[in-house]
PDB file of N, CA and C in Angstrom:
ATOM      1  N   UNK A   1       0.831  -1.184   0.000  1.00  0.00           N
ATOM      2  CA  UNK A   1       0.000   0.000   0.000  1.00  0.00           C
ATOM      3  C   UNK A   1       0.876   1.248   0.000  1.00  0.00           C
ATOM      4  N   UNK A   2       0.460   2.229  -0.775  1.00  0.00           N
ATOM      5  CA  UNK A   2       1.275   3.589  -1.309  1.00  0.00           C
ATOM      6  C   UNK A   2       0.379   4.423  -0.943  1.00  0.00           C
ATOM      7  N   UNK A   3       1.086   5.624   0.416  1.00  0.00           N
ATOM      8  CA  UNK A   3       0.545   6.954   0.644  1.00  0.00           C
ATOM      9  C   UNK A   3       1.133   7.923  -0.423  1.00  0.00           C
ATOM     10  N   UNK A   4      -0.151   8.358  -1.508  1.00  0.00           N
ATOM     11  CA  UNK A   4       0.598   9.531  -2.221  1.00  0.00           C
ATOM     12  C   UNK A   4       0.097  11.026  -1.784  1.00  0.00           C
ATOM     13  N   UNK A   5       0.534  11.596  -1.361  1.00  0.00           N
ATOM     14  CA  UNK A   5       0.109  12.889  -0.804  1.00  0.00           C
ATOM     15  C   UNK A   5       0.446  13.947  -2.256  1.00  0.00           C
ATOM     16  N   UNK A   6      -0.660  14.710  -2.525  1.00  0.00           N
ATOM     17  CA  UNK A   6      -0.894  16.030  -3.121  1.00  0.00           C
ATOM     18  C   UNK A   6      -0.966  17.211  -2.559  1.00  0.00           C
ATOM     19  N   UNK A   7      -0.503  17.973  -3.161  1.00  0.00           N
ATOM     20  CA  UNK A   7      -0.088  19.348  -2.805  1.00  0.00           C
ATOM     21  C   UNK A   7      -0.869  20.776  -3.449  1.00  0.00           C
ATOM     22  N   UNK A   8      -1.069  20.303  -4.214  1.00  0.00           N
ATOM     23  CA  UNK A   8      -1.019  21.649  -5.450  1.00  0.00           C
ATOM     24  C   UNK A   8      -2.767  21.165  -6.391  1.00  0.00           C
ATOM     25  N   UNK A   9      -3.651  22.489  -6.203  1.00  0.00           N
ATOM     26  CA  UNK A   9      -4.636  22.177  -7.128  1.00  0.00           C
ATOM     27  C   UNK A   9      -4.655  21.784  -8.151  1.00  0.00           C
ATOM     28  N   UNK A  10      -5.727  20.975  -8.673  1.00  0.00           N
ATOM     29  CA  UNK A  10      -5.717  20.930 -10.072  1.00  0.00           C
ATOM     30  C   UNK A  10      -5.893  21.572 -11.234  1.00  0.00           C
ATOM     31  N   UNK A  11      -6.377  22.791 -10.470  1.00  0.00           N
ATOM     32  CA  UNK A  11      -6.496  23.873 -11.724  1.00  0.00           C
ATOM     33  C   UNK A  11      -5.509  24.370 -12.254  1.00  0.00           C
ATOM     34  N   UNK A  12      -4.259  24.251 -10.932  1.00  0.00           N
ATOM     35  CA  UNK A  12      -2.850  24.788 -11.181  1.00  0.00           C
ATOM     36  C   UNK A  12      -1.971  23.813 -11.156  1.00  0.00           C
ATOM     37  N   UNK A  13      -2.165  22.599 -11.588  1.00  0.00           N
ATOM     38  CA  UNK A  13      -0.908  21.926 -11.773  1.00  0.00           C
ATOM     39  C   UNK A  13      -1.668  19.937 -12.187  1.00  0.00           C
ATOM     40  N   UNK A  14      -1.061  19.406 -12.985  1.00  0.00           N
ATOM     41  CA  UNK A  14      -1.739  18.461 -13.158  1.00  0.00           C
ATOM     42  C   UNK A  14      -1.109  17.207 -12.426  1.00  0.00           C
ATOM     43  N   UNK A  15      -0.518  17.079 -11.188  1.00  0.00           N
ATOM     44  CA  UNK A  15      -0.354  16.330  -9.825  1.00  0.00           C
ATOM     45  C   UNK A  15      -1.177  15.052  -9.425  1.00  0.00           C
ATOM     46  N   UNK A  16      -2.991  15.653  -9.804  1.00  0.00           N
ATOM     47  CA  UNK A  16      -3.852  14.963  -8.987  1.00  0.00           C
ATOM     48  C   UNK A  16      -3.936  14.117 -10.038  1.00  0.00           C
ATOM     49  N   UNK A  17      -4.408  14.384 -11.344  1.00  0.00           N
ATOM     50  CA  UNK A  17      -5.120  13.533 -12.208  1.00  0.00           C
ATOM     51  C   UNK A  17      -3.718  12.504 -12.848  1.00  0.00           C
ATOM     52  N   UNK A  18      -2.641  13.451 -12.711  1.00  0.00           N
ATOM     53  CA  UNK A  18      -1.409  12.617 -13.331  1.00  0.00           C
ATOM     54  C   UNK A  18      -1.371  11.075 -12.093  1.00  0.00           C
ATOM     55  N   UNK A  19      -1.315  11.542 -10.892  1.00  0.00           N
ATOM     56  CA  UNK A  19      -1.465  10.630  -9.635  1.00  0.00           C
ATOM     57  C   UNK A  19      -2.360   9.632  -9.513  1.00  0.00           C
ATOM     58  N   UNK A  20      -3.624   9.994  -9.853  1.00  0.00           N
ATOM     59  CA  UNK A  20      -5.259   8.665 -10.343  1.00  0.00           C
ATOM     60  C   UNK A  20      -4.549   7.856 -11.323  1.00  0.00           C
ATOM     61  N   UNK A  21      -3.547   8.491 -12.065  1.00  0.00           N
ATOM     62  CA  UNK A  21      -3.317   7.369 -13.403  1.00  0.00           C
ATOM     63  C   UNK A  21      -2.763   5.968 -13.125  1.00  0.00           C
ATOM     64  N   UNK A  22      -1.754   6.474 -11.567  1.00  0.00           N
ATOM     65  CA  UNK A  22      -0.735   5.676 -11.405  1.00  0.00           C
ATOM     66  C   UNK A  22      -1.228   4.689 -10.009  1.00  0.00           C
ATOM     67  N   UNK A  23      -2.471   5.747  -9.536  1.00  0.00           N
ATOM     68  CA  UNK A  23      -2.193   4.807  -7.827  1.00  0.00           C
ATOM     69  C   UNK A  23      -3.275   3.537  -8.015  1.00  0.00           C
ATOM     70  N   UNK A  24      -3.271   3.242  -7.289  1.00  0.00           N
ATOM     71  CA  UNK A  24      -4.315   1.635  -7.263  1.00  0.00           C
ATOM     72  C   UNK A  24      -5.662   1.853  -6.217  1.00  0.00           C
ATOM     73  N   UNK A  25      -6.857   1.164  -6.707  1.00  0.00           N
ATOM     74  CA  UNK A  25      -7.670   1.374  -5.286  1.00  0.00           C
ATOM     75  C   UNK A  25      -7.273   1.271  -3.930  1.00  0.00           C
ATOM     76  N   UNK A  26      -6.437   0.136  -3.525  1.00  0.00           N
ATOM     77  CA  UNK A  26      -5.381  -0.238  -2.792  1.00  0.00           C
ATOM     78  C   UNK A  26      -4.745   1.064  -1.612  1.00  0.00           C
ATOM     79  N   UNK A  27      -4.226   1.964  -2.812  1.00  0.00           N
ATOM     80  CA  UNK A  27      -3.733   2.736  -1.823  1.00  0.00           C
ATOM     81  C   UNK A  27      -4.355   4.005  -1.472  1.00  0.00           C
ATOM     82  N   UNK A  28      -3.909   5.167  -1.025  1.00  0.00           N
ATOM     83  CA  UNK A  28      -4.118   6.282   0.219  1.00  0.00           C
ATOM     84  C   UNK A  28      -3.584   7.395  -0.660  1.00  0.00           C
ATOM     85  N   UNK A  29      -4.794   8.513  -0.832  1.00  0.00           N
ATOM     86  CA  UNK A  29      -4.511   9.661  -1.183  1.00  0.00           C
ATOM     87  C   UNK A  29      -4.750  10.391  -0.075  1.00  0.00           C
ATOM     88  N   UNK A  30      -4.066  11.512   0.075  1.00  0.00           N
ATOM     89  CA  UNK A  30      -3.986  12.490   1.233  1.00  0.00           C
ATOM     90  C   UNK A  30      -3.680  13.615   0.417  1.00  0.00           C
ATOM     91  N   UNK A  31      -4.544  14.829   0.183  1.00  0.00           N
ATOM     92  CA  UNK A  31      -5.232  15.627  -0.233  1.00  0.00           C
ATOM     93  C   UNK A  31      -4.431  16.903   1.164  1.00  0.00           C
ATOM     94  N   UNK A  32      -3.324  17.709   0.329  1.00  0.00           N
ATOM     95  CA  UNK A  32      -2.943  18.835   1.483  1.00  0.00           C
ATOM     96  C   UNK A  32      -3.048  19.998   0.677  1.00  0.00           C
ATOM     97  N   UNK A  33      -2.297  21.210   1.627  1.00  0.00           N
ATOM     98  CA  UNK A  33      -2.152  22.156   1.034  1.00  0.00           C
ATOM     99  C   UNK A  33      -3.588  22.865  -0.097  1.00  0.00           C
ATOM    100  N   UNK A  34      -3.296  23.212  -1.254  1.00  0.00           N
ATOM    101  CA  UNK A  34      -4.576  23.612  -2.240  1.00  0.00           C
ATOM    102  C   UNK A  34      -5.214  22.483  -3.074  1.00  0.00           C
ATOM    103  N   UNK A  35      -4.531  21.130  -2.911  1.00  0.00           N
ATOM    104  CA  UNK A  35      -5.253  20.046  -3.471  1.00  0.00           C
ATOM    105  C   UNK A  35      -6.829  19.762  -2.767  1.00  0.00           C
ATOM    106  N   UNK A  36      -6.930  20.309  -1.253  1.00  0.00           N
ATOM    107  CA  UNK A  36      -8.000  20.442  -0.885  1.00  0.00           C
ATOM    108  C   UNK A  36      -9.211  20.903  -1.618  1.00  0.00           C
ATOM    109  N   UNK A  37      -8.854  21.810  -2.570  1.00  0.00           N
ATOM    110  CA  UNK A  37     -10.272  22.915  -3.463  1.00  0.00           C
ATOM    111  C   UNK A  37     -10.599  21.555  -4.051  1.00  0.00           C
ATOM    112  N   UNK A  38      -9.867  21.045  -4.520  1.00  0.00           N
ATOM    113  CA  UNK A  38     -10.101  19.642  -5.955  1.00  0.00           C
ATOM    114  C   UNK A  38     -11.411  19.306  -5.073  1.00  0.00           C
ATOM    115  N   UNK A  39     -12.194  18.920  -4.005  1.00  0.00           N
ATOM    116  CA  UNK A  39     -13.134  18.653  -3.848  1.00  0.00           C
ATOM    117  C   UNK A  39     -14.330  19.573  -4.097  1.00  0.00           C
ATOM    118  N   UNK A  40     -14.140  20.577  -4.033  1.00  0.00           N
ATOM    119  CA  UNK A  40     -15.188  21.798  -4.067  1.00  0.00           C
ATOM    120  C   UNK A  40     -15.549  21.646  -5.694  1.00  0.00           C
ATOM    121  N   UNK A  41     -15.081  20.492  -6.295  1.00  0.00           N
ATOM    122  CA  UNK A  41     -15.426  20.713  -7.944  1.00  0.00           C
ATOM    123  C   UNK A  41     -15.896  19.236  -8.553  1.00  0.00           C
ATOM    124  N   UNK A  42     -17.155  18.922  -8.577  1.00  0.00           N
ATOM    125  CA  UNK A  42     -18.024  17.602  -8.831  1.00  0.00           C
ATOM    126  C   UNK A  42     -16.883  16.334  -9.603  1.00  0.00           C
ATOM    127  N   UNK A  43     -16.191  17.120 -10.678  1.00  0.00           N
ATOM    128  CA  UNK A  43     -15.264  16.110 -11.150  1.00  0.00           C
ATOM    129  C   UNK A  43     -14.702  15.933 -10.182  1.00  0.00           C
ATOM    130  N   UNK A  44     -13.786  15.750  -9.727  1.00  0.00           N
ATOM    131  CA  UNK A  44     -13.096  15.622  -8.822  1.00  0.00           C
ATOM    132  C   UNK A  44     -13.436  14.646  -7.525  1.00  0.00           C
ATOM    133  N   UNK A  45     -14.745  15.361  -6.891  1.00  0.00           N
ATOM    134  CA  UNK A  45     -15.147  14.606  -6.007  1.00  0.00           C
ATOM    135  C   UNK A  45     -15.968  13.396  -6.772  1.00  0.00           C
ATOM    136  N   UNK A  46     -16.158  12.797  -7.931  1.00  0.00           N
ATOM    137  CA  UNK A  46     -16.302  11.542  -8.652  1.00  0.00           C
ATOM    138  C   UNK A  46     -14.863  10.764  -8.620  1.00  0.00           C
ATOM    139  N   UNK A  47     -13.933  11.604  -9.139  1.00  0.00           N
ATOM    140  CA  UNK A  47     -13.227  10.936  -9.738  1.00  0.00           C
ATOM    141  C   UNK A  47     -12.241  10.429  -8.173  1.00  0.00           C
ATOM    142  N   UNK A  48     -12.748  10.759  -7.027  1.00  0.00           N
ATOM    143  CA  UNK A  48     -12.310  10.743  -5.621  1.00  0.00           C
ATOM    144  C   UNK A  48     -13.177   9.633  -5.253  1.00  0.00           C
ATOM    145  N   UNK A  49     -14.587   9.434  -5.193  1.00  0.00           N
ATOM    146  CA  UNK A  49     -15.261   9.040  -4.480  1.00  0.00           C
ATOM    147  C   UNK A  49     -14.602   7.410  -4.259  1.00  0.00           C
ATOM    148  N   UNK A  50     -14.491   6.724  -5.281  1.00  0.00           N
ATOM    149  CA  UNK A  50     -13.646   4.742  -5.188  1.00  0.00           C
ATOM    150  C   UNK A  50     -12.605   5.134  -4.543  1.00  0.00           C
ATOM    151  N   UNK A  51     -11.923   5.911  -4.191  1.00  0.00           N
ATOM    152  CA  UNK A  51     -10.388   6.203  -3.376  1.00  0.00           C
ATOM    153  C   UNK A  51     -10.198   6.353  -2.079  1.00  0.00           C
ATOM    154  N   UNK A  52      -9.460   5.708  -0.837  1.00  0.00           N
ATOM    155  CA  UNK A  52      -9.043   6.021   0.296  1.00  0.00           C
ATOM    156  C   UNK A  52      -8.564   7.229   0.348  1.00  0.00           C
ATOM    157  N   UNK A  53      -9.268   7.975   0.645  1.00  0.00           N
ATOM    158  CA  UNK A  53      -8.935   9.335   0.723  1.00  0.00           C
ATOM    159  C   UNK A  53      -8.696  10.388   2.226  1.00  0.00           C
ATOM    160  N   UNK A  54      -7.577  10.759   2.702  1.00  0.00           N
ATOM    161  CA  UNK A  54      -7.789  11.959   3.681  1.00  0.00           C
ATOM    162  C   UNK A  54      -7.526  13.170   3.299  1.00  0.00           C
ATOM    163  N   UNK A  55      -8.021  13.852   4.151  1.00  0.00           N
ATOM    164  CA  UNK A  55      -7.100  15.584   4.364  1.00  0.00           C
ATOM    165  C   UNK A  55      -6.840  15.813   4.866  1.00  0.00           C
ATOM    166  N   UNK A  56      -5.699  17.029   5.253  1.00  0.00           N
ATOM    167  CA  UNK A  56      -5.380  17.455   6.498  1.00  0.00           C
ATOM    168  C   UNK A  56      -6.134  18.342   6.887  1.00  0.00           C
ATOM    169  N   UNK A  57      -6.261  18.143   8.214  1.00  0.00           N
ATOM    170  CA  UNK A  57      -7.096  19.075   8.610  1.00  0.00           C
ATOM    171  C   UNK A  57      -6.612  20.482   8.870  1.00  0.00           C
ATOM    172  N   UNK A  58      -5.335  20.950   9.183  1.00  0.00           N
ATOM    173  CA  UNK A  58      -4.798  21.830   9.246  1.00  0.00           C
ATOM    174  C   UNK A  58      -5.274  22.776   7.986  1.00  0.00           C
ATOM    175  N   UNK A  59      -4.813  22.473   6.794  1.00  0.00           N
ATOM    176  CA  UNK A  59      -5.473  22.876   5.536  1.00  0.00           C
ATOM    177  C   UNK A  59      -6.320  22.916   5.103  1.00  0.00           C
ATOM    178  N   UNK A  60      -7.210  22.024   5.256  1.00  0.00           N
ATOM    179  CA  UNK A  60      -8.513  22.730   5.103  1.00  0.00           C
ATOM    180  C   UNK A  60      -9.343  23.785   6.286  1.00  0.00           C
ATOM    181  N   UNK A  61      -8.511  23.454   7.180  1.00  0.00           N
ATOM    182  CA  UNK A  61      -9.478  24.834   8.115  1.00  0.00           C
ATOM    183  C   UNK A  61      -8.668  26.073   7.860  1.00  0.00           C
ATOM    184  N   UNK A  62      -7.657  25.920   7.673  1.00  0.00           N
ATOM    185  CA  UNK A  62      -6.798  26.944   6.836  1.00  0.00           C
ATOM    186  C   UNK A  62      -7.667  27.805   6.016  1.00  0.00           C
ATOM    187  N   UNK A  63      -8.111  26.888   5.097  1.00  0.00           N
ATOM    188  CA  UNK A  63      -8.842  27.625   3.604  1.00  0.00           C
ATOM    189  C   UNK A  63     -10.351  27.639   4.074  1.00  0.00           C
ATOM    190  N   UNK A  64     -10.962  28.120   5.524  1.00  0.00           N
ATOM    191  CA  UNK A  64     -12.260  27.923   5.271  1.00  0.00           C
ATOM    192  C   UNK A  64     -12.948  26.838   4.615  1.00  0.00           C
ATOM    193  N   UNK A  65     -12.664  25.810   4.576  1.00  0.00           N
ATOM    194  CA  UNK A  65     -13.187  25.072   3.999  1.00  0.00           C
ATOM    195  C   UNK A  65     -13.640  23.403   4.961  1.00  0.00           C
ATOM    196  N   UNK A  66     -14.059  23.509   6.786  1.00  0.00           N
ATOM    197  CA  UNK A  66     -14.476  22.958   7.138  1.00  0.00           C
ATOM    198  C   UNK A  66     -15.277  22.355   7.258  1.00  0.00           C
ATOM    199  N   UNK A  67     -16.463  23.261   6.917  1.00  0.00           N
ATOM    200  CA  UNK A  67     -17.754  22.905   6.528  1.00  0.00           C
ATOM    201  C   UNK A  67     -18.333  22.608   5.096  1.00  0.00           C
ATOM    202  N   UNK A  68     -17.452  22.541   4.381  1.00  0.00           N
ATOM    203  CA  UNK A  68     -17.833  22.020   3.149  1.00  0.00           C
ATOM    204  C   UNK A  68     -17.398  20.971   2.752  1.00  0.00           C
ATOM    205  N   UNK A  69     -16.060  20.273   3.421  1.00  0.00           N
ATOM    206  CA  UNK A  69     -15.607  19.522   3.708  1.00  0.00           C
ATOM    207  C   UNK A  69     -15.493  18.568   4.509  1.00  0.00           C
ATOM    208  N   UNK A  70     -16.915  18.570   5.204  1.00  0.00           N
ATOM    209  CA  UNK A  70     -16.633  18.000   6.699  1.00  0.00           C
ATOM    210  C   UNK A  70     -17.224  16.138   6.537  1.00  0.00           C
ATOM    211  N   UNK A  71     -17.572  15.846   4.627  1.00  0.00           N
ATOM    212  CA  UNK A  71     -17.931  14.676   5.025  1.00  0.00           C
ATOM    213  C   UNK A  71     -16.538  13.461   4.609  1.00  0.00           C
ATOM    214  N   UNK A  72     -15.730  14.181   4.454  1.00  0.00           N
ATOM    215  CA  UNK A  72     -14.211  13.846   4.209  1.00  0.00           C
ATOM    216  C   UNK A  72     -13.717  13.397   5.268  1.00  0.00           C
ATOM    217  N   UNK A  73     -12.844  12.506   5.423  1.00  0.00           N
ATOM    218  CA  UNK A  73     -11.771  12.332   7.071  1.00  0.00           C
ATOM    219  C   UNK A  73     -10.929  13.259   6.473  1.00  0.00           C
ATOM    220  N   UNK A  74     -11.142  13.925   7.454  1.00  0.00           N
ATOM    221  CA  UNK A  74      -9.705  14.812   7.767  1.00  0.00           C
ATOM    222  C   UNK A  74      -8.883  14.364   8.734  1.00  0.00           C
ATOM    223  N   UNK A  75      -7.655  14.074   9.211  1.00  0.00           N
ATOM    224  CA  UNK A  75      -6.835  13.673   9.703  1.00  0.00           C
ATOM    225  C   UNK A  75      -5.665  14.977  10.183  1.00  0.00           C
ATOM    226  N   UNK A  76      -4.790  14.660  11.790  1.00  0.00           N
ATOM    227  CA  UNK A  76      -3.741  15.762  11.955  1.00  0.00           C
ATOM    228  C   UNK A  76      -2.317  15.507  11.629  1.00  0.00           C
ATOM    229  N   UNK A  77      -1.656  16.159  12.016  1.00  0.00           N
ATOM    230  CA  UNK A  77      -0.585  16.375  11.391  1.00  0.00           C
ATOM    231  C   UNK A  77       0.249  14.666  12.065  1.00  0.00           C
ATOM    232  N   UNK A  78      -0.126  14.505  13.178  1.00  0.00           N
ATOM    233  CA  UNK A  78       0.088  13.992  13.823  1.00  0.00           C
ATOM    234  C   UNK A  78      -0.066  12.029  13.313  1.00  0.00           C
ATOM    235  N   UNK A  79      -1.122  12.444  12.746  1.00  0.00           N
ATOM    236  CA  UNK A  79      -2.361  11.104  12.152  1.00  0.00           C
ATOM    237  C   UNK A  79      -1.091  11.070  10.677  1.00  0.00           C
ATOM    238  N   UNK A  80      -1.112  12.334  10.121  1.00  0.00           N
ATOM    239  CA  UNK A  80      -0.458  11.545   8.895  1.00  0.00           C
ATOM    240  C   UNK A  80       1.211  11.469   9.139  1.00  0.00           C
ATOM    241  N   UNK A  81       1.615  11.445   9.696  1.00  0.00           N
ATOM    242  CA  UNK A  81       2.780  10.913  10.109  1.00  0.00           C
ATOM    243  C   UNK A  81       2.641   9.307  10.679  1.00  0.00           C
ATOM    244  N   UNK A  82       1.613   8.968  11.113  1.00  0.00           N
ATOM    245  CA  UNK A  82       1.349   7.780  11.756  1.00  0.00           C
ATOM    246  C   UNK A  82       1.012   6.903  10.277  1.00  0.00           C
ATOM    247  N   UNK A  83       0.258   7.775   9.485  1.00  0.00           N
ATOM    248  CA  UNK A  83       0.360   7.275   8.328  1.00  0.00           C
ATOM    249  C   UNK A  83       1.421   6.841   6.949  1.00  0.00           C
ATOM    250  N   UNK A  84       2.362   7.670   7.534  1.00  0.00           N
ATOM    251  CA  UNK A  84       3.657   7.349   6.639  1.00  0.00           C
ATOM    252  C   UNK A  84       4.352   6.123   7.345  1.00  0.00           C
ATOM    253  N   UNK A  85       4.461   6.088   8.341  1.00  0.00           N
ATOM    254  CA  UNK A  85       4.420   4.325   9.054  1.00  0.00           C
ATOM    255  C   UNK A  85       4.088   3.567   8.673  1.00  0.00           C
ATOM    256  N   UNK A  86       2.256   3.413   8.193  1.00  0.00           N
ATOM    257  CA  UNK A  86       1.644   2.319   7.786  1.00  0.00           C
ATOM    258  C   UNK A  86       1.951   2.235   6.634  1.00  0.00           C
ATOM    259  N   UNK A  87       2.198   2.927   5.952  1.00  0.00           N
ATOM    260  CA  UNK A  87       2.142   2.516   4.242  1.00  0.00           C
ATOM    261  C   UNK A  87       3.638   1.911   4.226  1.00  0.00           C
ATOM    262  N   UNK A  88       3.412   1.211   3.096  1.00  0.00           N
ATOM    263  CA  UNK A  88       5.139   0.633   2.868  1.00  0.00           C
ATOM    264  C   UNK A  88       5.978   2.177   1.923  1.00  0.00           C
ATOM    265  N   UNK A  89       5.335   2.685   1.146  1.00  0.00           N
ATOM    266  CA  UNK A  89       6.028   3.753   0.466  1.00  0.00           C
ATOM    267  C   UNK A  89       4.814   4.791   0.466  1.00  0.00           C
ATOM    268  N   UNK A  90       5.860   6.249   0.737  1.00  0.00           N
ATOM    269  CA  UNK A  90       5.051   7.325   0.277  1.00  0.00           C
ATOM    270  C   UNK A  90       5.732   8.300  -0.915  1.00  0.00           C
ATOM    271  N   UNK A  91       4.629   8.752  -1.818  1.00  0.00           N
ATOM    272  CA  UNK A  91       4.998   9.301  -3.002  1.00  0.00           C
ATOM    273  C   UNK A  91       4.455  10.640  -3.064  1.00  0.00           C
ATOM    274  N   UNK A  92       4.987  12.009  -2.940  1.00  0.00           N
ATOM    275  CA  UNK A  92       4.894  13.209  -3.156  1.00  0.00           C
ATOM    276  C   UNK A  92       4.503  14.053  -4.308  1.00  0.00           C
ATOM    277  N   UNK A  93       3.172  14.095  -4.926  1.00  0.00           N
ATOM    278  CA  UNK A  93       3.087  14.671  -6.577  1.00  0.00           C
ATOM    279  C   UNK A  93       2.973  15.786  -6.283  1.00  0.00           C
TER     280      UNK A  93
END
């Protein structure tokens, strides 16, 4: 199992969708920084929904975006470090 953590929206950088190409149902997307908006946009939250998915929570309460986000696990800083443990590899897009 592969934690790939995203960084960077998709409007501004093609990270997320390049990342769906490669990861497996299998593994763990973790959604930081402005990759968070990618949900605020129907594609996205489709092309999310079959995926183990978190966020940080730091970032999204960052961006106002708690309550629009709140049917997501969000996870702390703390949680995804515990998460780079569990996975055998993590990959940075």
């Amino acid at each position: 199992m592969i934690l790939h953590t995203i960084q960077d929206s998709p409007t501004q950088d093609a990270a997320l969708s390049c990342c769906l190409r490669y990861c497996s149902l299998e593994d763990t997307l973790l959604l930081t920084g402005d990759s968070v908006y990618a949900l605020l946009h129907p594609y996205w939250q489709e092309q999310l929904l079959p995926r183990n998915l978190l966020l940080l929570e730091t970032d999204v309460s960052a961006r106002g975006l708690t309550h629009f986000l709140r049917q997501y696990k969000q996870i702390s800083l703390a949680e995804f470090v515990k998460q780079t443990m569990l996975h055998s590899k993590v990959i940075s897009w």
